[in-house]
Protein backbone atom coordinates (compact mmCIF):
# COMPACT_ATOMS: atom_id res chain seq x y z
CA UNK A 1 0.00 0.00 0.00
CA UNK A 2 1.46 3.64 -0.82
CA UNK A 3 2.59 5.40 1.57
CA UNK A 4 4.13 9.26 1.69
CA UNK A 5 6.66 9.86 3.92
CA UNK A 6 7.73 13.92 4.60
CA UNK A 7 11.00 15.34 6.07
CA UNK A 8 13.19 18.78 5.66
CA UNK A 9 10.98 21.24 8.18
CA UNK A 10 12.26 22.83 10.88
CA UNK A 11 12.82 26.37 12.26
CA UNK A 12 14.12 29.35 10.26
CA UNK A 13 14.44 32.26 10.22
CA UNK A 14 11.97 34.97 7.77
CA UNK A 15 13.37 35.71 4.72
CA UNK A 16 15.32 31.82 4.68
CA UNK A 17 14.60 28.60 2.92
CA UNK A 18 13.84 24.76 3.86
CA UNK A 19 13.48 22.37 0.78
CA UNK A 20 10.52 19.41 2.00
CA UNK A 21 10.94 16.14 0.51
CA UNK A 22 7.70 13.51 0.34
CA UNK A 23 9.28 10.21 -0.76
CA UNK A 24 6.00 7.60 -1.87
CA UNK A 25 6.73 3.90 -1.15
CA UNK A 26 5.10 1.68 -4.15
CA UNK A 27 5.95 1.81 -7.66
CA UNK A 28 2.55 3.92 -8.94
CA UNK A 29 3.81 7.34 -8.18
CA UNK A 30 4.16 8.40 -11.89
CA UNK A 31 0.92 8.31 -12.66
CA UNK A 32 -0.99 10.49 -9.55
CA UNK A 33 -0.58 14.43 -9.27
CA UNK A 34 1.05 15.33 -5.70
CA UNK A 35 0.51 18.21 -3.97
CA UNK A 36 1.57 19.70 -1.04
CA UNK A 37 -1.05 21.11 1.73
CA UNK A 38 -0.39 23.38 4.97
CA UNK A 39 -2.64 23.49 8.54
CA UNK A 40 -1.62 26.48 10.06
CA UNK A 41 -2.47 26.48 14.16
CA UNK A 42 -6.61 27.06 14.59
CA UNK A 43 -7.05 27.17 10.95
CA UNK A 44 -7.99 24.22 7.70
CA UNK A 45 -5.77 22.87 5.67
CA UNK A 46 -4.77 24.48 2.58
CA UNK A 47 -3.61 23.98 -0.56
CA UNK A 48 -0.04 25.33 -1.15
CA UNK A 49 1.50 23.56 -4.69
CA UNK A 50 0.49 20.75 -6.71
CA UNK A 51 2.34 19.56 -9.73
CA UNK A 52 1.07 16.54 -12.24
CA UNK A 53 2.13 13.51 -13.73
CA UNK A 54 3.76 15.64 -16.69
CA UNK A 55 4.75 18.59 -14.42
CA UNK A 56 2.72 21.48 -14.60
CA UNK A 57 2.51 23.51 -11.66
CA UNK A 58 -0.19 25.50 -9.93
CA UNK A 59 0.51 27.59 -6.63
CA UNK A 60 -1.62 29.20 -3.81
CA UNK A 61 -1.54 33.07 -4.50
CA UNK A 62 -0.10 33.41 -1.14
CA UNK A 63 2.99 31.51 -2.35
CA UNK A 64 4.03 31.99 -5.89
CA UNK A 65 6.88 33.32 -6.41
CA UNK A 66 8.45 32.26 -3.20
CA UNK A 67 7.85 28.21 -3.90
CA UNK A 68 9.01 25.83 -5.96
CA UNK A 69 7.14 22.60 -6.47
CA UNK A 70 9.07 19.44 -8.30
CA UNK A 71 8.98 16.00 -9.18
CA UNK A 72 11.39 12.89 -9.61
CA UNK A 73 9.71 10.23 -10.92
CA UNK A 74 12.81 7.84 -11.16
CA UNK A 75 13.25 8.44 -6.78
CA UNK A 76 8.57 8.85 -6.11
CA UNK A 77 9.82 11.90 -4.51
CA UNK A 78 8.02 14.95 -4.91
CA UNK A 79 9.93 18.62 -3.33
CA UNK A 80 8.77 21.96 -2.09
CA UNK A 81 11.36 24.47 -2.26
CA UNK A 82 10.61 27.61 -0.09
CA UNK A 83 12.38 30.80 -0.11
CA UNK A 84 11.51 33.88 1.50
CA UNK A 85 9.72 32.69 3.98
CA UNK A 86 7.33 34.31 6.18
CA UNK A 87 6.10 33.83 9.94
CA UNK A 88 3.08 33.12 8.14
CA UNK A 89 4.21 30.25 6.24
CA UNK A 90 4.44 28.20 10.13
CA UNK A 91 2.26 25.19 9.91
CA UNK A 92 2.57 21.76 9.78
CA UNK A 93 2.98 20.52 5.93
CA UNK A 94 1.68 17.78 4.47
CA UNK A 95 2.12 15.81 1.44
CA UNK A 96 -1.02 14.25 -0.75
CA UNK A 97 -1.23 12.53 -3.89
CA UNK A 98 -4.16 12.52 -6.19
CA UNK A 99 -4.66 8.28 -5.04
CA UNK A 100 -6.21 9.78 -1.61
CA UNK A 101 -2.64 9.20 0.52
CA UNK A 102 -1.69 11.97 2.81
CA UNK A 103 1.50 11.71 4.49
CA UNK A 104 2.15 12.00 8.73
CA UNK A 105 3.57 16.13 7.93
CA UNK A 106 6.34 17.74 9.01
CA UNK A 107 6.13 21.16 11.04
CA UNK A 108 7.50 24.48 9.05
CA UNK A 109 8.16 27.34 11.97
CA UNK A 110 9.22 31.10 10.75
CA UNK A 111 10.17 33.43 13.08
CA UNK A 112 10.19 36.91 12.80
């Protein structure tokens, strides 16, 4: 059964960068879209990034330009580069893919 596993968050600084990794177990990752959500404290889950099976790319408003979303088929790991960050980028991130999966999430913190 697939399974997403997340790692890379931590605390930084505003204005620095973490790179999360979601690594899928299973060999059916190439075919599902992955995406990557955020649950900030007291609030739902959002939608930051999602990128498809051939790599196109949509972004939260609140995030493009800052974050990079990307794919490597050949290691089912899908990335979220994110530079710039802000204190309100803290929440705890979580990895999806399109098959219904989410992944345990890894906690983002930005202080100011």
């Amino acid at each position: 059964q697939e399974q997403l596993v997340e790692s890379g968050g931590g605390l930084v600084q505003a204005g620095g960068s973490l790179r999360l990794s979601c690594v899928a177990s299973g060999n059916i990752f190439s075919i599902y879209s992955m995406s990557w959500y955020r649950q900030a404290p007291g609030k739902q889950r959002e939608l930051v990034a999602r990128i498809s099976v051939g790599g196109n790319t949509n972004y939260a408003d609140s995030v493009k330009g800052r974050f990079i979303i990307s794919r490597d088929n050949a290691k089912n790991t899908v990335y979220l580069q994110m530079n710039s960050l802000k204190p309100e980028d803290t929440g705890a991130y979580y990895c999806n893919s399109q098959s219904g999966r989410w992944g345990q999430g890894t906690q983002v913190t930005v202080s100011s």
